[in-house]
PDB file of N, CA and C in Angstrom:
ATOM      1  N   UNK A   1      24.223-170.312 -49.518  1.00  0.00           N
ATOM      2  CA  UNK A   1      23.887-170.351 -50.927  1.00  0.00           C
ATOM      3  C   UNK A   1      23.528-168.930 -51.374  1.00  0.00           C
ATOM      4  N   UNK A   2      24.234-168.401 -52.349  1.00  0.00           N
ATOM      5  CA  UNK A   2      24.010-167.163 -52.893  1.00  0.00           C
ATOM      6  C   UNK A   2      22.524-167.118 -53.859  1.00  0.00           C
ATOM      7  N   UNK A   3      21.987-165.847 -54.341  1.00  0.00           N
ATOM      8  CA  UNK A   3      20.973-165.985 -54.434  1.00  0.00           C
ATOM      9  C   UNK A   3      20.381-166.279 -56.028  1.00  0.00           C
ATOM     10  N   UNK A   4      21.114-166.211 -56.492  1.00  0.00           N
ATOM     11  CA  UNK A   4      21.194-166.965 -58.288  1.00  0.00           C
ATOM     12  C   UNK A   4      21.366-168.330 -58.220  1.00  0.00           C
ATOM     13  N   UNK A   5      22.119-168.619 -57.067  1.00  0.00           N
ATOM     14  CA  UNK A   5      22.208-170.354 -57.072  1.00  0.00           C
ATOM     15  C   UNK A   5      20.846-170.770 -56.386  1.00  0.00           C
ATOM     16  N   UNK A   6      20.334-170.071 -55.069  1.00  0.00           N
ATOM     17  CA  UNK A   6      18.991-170.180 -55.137  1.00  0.00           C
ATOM     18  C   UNK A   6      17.706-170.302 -56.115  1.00  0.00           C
ATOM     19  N   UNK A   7      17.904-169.275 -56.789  1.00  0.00           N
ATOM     20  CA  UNK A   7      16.768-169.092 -58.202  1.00  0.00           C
ATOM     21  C   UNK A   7      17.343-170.328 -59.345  1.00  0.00           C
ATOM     22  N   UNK A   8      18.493-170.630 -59.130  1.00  0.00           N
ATOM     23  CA  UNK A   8      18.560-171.659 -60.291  1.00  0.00           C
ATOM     24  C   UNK A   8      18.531-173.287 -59.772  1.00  0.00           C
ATOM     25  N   UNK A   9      18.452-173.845 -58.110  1.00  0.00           N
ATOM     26  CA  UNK A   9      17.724-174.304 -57.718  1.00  0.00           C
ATOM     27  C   UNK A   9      16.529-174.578 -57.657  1.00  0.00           C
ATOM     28  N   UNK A  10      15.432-173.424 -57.307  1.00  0.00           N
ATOM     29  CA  UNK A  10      13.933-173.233 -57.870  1.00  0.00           C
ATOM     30  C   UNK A  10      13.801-173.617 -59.001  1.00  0.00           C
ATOM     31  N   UNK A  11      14.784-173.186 -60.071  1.00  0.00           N
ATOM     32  CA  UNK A  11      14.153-173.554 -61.350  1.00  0.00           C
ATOM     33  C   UNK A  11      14.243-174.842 -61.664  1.00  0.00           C
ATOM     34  N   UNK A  12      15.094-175.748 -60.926  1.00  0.00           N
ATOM     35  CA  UNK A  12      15.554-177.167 -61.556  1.00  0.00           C
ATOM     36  C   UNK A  12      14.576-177.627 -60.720  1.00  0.00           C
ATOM     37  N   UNK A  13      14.308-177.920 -59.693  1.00  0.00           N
ATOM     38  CA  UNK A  13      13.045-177.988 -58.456  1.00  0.00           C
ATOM     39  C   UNK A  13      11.766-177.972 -59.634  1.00  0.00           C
ATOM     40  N   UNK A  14      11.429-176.755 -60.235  1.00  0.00           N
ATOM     41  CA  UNK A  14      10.431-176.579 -61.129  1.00  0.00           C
ATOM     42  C   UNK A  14      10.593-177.416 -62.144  1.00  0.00           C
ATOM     43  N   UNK A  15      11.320-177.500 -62.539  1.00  0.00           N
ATOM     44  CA  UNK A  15      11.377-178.430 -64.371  1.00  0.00           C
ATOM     45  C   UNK A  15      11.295-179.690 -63.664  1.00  0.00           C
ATOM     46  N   UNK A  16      11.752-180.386 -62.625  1.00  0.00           N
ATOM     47  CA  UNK A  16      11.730-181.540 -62.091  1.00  0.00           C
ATOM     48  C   UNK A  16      10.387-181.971 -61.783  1.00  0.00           C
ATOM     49  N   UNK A  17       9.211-181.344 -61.781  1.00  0.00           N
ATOM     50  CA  UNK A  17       7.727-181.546 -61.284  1.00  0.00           C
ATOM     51  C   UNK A  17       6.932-182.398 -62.311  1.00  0.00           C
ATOM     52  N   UNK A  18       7.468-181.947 -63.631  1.00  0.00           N
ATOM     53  CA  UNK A  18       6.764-182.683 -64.809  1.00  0.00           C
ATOM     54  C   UNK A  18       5.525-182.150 -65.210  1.00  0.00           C
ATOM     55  N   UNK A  19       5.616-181.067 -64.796  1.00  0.00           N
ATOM     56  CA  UNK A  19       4.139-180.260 -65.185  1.00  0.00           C
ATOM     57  C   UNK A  19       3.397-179.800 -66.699  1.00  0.00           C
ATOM     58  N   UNK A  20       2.580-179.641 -66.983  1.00  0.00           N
ATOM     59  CA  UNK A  20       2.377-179.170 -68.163  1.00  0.00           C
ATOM     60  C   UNK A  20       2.910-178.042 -68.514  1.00  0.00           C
ATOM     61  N   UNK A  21       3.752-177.699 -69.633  1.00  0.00           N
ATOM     62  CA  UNK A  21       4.266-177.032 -69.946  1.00  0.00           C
ATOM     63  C   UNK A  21       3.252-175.798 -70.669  1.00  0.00           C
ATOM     64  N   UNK A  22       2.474-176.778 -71.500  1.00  0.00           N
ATOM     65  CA  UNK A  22       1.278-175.446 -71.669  1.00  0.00           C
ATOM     66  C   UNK A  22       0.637-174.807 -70.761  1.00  0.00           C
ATOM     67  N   UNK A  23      -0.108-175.182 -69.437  1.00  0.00           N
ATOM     68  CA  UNK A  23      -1.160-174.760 -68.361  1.00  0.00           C
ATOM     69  C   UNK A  23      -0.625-173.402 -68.244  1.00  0.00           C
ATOM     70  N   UNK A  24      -1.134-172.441 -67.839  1.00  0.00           N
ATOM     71  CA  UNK A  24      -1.216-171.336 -67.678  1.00  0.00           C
ATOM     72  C   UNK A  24      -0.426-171.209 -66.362  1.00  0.00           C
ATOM     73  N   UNK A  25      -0.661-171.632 -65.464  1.00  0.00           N
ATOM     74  CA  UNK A  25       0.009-171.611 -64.317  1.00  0.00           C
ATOM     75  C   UNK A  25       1.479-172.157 -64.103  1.00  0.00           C
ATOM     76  N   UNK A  26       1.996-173.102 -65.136  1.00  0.00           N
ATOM     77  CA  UNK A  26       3.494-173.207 -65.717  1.00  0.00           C
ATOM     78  C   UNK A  26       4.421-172.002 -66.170  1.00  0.00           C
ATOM     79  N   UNK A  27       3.331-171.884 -66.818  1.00  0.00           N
ATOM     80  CA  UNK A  27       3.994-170.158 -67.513  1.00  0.00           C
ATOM     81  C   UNK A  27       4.082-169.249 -66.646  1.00  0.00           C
ATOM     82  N   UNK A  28       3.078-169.141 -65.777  1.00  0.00           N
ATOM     83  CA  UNK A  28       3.362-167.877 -64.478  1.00  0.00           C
ATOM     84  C   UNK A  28       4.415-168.009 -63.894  1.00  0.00           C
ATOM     85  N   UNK A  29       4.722-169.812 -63.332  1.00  0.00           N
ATOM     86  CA  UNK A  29       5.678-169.668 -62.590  1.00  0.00           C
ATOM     87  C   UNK A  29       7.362-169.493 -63.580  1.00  0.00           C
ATOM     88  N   UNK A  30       7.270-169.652 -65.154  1.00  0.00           N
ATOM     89  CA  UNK A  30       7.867-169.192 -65.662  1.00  0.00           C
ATOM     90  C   UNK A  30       8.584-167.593 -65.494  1.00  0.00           C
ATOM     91  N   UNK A  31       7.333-167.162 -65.701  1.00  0.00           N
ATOM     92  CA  UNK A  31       7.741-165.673 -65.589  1.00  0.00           C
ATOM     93  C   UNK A  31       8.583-165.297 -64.397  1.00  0.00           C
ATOM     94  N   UNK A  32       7.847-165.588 -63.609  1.00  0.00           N
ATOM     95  CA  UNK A  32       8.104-165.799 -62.351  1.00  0.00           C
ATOM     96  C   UNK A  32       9.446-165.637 -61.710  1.00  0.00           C
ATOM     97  N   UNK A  33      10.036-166.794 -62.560  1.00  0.00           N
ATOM     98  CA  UNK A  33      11.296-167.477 -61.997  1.00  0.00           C
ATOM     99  C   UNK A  33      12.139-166.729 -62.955  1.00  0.00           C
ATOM    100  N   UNK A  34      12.240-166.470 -63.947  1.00  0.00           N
ATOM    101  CA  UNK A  34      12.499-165.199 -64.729  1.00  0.00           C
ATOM    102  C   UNK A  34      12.810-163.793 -64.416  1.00  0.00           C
ATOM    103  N   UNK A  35      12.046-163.441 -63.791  1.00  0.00           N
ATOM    104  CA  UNK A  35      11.935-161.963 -63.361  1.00  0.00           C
ATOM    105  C   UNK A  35      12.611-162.226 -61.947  1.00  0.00           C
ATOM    106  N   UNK A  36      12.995-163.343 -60.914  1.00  0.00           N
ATOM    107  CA  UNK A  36      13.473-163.661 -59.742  1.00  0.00           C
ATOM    108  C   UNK A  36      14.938-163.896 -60.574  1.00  0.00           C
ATOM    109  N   UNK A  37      15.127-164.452 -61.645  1.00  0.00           N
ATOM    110  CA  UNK A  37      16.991-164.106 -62.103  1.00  0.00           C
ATOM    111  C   UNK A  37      17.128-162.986 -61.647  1.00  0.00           C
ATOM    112  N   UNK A  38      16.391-162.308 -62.942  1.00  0.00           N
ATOM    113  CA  UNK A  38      16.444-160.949 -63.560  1.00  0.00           C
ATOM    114  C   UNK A  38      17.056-160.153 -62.121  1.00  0.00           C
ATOM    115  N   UNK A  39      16.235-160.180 -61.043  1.00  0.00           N
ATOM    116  CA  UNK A  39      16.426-159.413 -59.905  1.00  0.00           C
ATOM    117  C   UNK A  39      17.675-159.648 -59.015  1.00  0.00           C
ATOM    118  N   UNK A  40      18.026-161.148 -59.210  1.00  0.00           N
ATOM    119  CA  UNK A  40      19.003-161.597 -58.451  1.00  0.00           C
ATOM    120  C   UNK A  40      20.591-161.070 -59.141  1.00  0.00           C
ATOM    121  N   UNK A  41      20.344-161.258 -60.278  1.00  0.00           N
ATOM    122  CA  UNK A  41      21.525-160.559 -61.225  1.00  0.00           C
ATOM    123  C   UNK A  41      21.756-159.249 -61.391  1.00  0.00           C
ATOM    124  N   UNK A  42      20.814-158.289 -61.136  1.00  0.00           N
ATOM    125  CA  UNK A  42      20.954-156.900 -61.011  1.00  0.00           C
ATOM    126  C   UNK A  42      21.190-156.646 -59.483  1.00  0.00           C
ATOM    127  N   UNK A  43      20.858-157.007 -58.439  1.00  0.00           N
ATOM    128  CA  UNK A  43      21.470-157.451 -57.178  1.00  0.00           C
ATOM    129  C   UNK A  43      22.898-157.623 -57.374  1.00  0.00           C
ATOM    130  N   UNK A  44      23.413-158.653 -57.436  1.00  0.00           N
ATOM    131  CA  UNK A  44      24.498-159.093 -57.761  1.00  0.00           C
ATOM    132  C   UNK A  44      25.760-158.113 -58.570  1.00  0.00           C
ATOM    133  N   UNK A  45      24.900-157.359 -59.907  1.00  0.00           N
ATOM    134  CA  UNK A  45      25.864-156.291 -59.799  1.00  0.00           C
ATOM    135  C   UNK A  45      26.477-155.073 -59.099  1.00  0.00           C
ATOM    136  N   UNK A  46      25.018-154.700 -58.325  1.00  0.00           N
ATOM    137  CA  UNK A  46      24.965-153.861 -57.346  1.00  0.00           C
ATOM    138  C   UNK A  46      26.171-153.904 -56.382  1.00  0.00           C
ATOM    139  N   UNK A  47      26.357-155.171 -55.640  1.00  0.00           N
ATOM    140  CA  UNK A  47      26.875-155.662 -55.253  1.00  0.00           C
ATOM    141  C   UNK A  47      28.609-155.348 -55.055  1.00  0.00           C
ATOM    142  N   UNK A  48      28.720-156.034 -56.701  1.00  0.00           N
ATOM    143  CA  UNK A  48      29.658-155.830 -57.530  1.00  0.00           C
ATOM    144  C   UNK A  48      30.473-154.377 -57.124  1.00  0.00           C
ATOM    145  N   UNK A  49      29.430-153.696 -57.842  1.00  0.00           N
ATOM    146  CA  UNK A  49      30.016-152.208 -57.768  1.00  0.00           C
ATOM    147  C   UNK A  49      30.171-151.525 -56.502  1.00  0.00           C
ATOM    148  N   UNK A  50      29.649-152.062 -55.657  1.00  0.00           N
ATOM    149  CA  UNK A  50      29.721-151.538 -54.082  1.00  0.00           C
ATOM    150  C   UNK A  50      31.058-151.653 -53.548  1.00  0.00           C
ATOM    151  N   UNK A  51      31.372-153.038 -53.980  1.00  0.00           N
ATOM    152  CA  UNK A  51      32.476-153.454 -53.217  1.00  0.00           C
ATOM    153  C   UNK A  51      33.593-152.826 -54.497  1.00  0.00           C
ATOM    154  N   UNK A  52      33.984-152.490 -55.420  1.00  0.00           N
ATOM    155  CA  UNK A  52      34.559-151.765 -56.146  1.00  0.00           C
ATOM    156  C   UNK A  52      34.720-150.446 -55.895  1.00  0.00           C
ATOM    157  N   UNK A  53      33.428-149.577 -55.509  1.00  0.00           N
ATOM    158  CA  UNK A  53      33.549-148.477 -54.994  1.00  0.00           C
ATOM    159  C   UNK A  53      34.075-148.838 -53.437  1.00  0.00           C
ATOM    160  N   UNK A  54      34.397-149.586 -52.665  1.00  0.00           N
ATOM    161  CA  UNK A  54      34.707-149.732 -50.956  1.00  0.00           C
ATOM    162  C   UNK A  54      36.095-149.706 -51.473  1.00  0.00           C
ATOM    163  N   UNK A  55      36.502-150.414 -52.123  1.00  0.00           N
ATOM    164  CA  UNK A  55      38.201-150.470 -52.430  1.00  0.00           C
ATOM    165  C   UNK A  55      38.759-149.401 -53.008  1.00  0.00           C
ATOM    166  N   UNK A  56      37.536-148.428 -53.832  1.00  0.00           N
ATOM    167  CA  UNK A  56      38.405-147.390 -54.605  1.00  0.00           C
ATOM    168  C   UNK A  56      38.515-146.235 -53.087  1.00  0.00           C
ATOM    169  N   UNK A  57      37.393-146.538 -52.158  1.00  0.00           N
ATOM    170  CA  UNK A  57      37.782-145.735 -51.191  1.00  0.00           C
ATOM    171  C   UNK A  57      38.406-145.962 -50.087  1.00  0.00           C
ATOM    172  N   UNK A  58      38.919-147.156 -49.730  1.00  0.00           N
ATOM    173  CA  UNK A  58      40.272-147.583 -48.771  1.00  0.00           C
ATOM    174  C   UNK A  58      41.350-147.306 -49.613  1.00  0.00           C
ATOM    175  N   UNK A  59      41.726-147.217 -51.206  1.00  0.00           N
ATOM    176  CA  UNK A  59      42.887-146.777 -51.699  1.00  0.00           C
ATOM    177  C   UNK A  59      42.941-145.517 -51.441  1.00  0.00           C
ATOM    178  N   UNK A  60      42.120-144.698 -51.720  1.00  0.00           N
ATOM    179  CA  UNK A  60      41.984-143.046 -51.464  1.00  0.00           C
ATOM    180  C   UNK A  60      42.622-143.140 -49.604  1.00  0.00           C
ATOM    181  N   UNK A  61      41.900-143.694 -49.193  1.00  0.00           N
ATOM    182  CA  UNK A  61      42.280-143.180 -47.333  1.00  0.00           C
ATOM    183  C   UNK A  61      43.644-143.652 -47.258  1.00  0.00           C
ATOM    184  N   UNK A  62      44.384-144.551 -47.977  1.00  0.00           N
ATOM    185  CA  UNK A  62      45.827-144.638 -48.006  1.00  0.00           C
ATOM    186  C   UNK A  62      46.410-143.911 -48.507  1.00  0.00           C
ATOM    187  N   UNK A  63      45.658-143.286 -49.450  1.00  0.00           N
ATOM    188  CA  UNK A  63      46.482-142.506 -49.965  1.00  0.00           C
ATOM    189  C   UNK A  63      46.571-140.859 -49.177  1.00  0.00           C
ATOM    190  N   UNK A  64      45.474-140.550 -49.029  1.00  0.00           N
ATOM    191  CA  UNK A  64      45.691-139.619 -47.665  1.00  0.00           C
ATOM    192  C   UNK A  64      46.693-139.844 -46.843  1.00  0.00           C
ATOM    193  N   UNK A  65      46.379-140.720 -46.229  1.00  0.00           N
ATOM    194  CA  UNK A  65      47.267-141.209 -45.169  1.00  0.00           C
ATOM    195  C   UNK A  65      48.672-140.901 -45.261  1.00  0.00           C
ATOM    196  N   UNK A  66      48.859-141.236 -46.342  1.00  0.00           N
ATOM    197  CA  UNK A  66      50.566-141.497 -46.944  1.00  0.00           C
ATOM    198  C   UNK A  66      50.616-140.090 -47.305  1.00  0.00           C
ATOM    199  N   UNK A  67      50.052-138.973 -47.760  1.00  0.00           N
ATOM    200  CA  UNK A  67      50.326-137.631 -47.977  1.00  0.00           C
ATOM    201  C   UNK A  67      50.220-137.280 -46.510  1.00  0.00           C
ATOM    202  N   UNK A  68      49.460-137.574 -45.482  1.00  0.00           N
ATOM    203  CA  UNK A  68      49.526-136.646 -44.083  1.00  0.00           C
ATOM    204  C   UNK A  68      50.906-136.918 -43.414  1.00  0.00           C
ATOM    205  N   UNK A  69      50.901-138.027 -43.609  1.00  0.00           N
ATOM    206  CA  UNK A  69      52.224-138.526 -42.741  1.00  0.00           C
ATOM    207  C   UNK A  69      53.207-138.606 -43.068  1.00  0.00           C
TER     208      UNK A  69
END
């Protein structure tokens, strides 16, 4: 399980409790679970771009390649 499907597990897990929505401690774990997207999705682009930059640099080493040889 990737880790946004995790955090959006937690969150259905959470809404499933029936808790007070006002209590103070609802809201924390609001934030909470919020700022655990937030992180998982900027992760995720990271990610993204890593493996974008890995491919732009196996095209480059072919392309070497194909000029050495």
């Amino acid at each position: 399980m990737e880790i946004l499907e995790k955090v959006a597990y937690m969150k259905g897990l959470a809404e499933g409790l029936g808790l007070d929505a006002n209590s103070k401690e609802v809201k924390l774990l609001h934030v909470m679970m919020d700022l655990l997207d937030d992180i998982a999705l900027e992760l995720q682009d990271i990610r993204d771009e890593q493996s974008e930059l890995e491919e732009g640099l196996d095209t480059q080493e072919m392309v070497e390649a194909l000029l050495e040889g």
